[in-house]
Protein backbone atom coordinates (compact mmCIF):
# COMPACT_ATOMS: atom_id res chain seq x y z
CA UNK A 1 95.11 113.45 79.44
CA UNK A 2 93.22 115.28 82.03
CA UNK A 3 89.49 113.83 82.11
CA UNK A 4 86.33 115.55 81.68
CA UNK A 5 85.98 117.11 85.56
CA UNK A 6 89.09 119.07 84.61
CA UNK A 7 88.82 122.34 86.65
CA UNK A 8 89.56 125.54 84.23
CA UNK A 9 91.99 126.81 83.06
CA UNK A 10 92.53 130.67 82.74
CA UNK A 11 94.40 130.07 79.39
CA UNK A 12 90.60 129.79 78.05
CA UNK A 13 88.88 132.68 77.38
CA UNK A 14 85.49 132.30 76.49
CA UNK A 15 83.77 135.25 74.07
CA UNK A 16 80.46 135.66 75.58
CA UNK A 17 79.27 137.17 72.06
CA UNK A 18 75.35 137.16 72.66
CA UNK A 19 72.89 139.25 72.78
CA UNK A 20 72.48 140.84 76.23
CA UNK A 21 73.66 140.54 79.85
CA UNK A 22 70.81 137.92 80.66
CA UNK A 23 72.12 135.54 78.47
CA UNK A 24 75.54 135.89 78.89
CA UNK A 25 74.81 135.88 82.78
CA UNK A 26 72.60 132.31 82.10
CA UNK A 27 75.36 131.41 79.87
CA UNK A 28 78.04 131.56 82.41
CA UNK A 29 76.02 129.94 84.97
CA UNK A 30 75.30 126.86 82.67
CA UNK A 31 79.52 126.50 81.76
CA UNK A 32 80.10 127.02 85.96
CA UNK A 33 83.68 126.15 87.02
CA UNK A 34 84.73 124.59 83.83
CA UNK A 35 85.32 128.62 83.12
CA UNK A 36 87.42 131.04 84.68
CA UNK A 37 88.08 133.51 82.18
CA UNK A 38 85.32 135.58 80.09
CA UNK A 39 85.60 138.29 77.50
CA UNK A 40 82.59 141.08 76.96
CA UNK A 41 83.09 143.05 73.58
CA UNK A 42 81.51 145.84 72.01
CA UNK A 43 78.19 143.81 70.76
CA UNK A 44 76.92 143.43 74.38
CA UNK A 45 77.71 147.32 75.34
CA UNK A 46 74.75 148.15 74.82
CA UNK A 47 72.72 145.27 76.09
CA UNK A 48 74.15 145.48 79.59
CA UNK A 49 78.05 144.46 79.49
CA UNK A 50 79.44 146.53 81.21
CA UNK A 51 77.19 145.00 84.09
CA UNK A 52 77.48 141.58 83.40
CA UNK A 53 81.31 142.28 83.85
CA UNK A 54 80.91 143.37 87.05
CA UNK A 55 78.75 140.84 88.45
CA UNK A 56 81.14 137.71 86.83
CA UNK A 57 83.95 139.93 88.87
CA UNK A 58 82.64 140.82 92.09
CA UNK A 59 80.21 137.85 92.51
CA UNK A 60 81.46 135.36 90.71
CA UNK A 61 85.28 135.34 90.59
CA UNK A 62 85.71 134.93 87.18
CA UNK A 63 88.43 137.20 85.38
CA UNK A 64 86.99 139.61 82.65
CA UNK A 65 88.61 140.87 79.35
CA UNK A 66 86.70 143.88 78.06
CA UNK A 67 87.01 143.76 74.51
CA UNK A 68 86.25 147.41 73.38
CA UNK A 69 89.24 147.77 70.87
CA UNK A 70 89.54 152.04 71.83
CA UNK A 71 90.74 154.16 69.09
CA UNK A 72 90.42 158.08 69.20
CA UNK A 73 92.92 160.81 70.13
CA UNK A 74 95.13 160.18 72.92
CA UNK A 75 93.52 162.19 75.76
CA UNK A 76 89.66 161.15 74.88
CA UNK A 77 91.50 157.56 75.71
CA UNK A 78 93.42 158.20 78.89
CA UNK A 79 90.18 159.62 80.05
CA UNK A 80 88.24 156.32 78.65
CA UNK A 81 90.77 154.23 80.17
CA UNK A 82 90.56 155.91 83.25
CA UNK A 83 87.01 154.98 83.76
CA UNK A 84 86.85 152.02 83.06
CA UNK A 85 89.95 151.29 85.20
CA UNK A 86 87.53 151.76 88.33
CA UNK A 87 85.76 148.40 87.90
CA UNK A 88 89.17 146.56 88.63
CA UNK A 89 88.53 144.36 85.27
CA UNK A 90 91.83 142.63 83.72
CA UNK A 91 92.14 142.97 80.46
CA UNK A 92 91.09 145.94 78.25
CA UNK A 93 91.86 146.07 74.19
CA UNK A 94 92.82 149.24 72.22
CA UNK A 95 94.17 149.35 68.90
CA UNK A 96 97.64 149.08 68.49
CA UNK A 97 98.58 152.89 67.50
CA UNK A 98 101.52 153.90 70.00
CA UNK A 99 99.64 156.97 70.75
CA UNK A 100 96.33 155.07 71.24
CA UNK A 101 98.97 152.50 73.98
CA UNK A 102 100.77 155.40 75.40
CA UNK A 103 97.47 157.16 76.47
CA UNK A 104 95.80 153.89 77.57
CA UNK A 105 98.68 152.94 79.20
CA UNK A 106 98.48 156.41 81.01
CA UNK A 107 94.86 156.24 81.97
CA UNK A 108 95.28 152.81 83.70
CA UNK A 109 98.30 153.90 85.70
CA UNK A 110 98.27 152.78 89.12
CA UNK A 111 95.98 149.93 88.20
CA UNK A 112 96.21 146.38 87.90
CA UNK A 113 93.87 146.56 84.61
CA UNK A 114 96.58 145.25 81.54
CA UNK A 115 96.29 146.77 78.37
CA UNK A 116 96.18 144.78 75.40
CA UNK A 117 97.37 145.74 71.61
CA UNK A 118 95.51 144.90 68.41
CA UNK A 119 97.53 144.44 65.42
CA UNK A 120 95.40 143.24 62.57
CA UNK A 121 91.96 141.63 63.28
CA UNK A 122 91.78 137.53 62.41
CA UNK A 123 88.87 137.99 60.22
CA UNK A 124 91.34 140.53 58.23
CA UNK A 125 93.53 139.37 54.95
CA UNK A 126 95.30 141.55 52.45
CA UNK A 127 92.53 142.43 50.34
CA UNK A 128 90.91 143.53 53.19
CA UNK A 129 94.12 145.76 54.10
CA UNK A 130 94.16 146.52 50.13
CA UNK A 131 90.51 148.23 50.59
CA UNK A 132 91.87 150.41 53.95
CA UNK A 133 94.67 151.76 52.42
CA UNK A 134 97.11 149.68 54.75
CA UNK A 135 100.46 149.91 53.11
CA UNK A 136 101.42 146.89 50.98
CA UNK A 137 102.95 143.66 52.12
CA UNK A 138 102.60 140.25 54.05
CA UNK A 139 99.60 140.60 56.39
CA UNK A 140 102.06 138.31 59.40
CA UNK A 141 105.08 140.63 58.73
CA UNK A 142 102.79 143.95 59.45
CA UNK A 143 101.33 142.40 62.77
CA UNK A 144 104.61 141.38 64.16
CA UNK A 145 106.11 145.11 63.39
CA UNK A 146 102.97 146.44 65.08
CA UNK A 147 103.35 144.42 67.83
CA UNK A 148 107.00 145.62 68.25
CA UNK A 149 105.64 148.66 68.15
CA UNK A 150 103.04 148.25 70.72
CA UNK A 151 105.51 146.67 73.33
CA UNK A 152 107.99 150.13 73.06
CA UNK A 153 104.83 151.90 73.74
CA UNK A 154 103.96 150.22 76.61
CA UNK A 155 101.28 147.42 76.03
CA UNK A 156 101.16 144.79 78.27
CA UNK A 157 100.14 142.30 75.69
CA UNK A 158 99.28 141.84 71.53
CA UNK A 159 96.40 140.43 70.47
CA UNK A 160 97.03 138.11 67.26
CA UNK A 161 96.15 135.52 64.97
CA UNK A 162 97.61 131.99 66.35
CA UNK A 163 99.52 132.44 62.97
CA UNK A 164 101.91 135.40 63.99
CA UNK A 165 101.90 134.00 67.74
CA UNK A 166 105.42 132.60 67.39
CA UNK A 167 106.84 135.52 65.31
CA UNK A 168 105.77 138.07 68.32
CA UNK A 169 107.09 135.73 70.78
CA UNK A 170 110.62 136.18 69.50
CA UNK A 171 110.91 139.38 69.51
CA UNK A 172 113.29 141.36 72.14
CA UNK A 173 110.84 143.17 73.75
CA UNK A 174 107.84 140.37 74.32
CA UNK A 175 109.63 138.94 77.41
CA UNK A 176 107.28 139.24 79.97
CA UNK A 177 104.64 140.42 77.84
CA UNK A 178 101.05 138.66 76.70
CA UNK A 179 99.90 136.99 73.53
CA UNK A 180 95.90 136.79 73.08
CA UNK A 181 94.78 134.72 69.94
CA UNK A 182 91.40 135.17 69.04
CA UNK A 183 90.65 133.16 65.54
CA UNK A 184 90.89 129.88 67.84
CA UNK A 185 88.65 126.72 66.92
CA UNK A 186 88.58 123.48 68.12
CA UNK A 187 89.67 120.77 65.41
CA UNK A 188 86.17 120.07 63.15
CA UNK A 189 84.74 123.21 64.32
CA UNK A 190 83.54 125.99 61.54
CA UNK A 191 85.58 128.98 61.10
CA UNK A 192 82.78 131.19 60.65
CA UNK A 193 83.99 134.76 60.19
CA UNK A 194 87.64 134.38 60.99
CA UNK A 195 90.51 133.58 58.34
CA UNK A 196 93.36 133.32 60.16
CA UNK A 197 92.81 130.40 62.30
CA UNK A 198 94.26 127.45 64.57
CA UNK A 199 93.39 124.75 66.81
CA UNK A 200 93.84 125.67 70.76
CA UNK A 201 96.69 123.41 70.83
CA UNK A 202 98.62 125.11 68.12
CA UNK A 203 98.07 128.47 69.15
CA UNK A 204 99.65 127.44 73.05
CA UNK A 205 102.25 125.94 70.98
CA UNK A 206 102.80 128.56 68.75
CA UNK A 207 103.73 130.81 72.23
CA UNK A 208 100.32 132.07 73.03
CA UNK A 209 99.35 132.41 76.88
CA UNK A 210 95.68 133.03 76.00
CA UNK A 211 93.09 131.55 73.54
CA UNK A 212 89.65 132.96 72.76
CA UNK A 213 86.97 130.45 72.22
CA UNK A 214 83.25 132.20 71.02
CA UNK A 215 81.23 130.07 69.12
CA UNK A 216 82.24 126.91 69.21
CA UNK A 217 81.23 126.99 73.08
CA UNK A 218 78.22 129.00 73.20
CA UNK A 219 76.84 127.38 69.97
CA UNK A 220 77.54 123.63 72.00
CA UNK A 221 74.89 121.91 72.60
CA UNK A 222 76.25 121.02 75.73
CA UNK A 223 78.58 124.34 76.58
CA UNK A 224 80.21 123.08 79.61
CA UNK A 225 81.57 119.83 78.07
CA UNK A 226 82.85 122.05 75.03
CA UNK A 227 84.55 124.21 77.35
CA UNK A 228 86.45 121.03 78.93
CA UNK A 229 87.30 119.74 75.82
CA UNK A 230 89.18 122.87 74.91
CA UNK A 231 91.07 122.81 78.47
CA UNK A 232 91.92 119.09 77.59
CA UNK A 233 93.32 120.53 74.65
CA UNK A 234 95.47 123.05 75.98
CA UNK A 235 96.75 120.33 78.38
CA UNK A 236 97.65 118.30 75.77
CA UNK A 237 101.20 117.29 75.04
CA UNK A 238 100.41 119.07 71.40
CA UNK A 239 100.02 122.24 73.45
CA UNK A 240 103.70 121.95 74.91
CA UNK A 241 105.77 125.04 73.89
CA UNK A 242 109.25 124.16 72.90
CA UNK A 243 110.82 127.51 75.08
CA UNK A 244 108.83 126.79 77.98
């Protein structure tokens, strides 16, 4: 097993979910090369994200996955997608709707910026889908058949539970394609606000080529270390995918 001055791994992406770009920025700095991969979502838009994503680019090499989940009619998104294509980021999220891919898909043409699907979201279950008026049935089976969906639109990638990770990967059209699981925590960790959950390991196992890791690194005591205990993990021979 690798020891603790493992170098990163980009199959870690860590959810810089505080407040502002300061501390994200401070919190970066502290985690250093154990860290390679960051995402920005829609709670620090407003407290400088957008700016913190260029500076881990440009000045830090670190890849950035702008978690803004899009949704609106198709052209408001091209147009979105457009912009935001500029900052030559590398991942960007919108929901899965084929008309919400197509148009994303469409505004990041000739870019290297990947677009990236959401089916259901991991703190989601079916009473959840019960109060949205999502039509009836298992919670997995409806993110694999939006995923399906997503890929004939276009998406470069699905974001998912670790749960429906293997399910996705089997279908026709996800050769080639990415699986993000967010709803990752380390064994012992708290799940917090997500239901749908799995260890690092499992979710790599499961077919995923990406986990998300928030809290259970920023809320470390020591950050860095819980960062390279996660990498250790997806190193692990638990983390071997039978297909791979």
């Amino acid at each position: 097993m690798p020891n603790s001055q493992s170098p990163a791994d980009d199959r870690l992406i860590v959810a810089l979910d505080v407040p502002d770009a300061l501390s994200g920025l401070k919190l970066a700095e502290e985690i250093g090369d154990a860290v390679s991969f960051y995402k920005i979502g829609l709670g620090m838009l407003t407290g400088g994200g957008m700016a913190l994503a260029n500076e881990l680019k440009q000045e830090h090499g670190k890849r950035i996955f702008l978690d803004m989940k899009l949704f609106d009619i198709g052209q408001t998104v091209e147009n979105a997608v457009k912009g935001i294509a500029q900052f030559d980021l590398d991942f960007l999220t919108v929901h899965g709707d084929p008309h919400v891919v197509r148009a994303a898909k469409q505004g990041a043409s000739g870019k290297d910026l990947q677009i990236l699907a959401v089916t259901i979201l991991t703190s989601l279950e079916r009473g959840d889908l019960d109060d949205g008026l999502i039509q009836p049935g298992d919670v997995s089976e409806i993110v694999v058949e939006r995923a399906a969906r997503a890929f004939e639109a276009g998406a470069d990638g699905i974001i998912c539970s670790p749960n429906e990770a293997a399910a996705i990967r089997a279908l026709p059209n996800a050769d080639g394609r990415l699986i993000v699981t967010p709803g990752v925590r380390p064994a012992g960790a708290e799940s917090d606000d997500q239901k749908r959950i799995a260890t690092p390991a499992a979710a790599v196992a499961a077919g995923a080529d990406h986990v998300v890791v928030g809290r259970p690194i920023w809320r470390a005591e020591d950050p860095r270390a819980a960062a390279r205990s996660v990498v250790a993990e997806l190193r692990s021979p638990q983390a071997a995918h039978p297909n791979r």
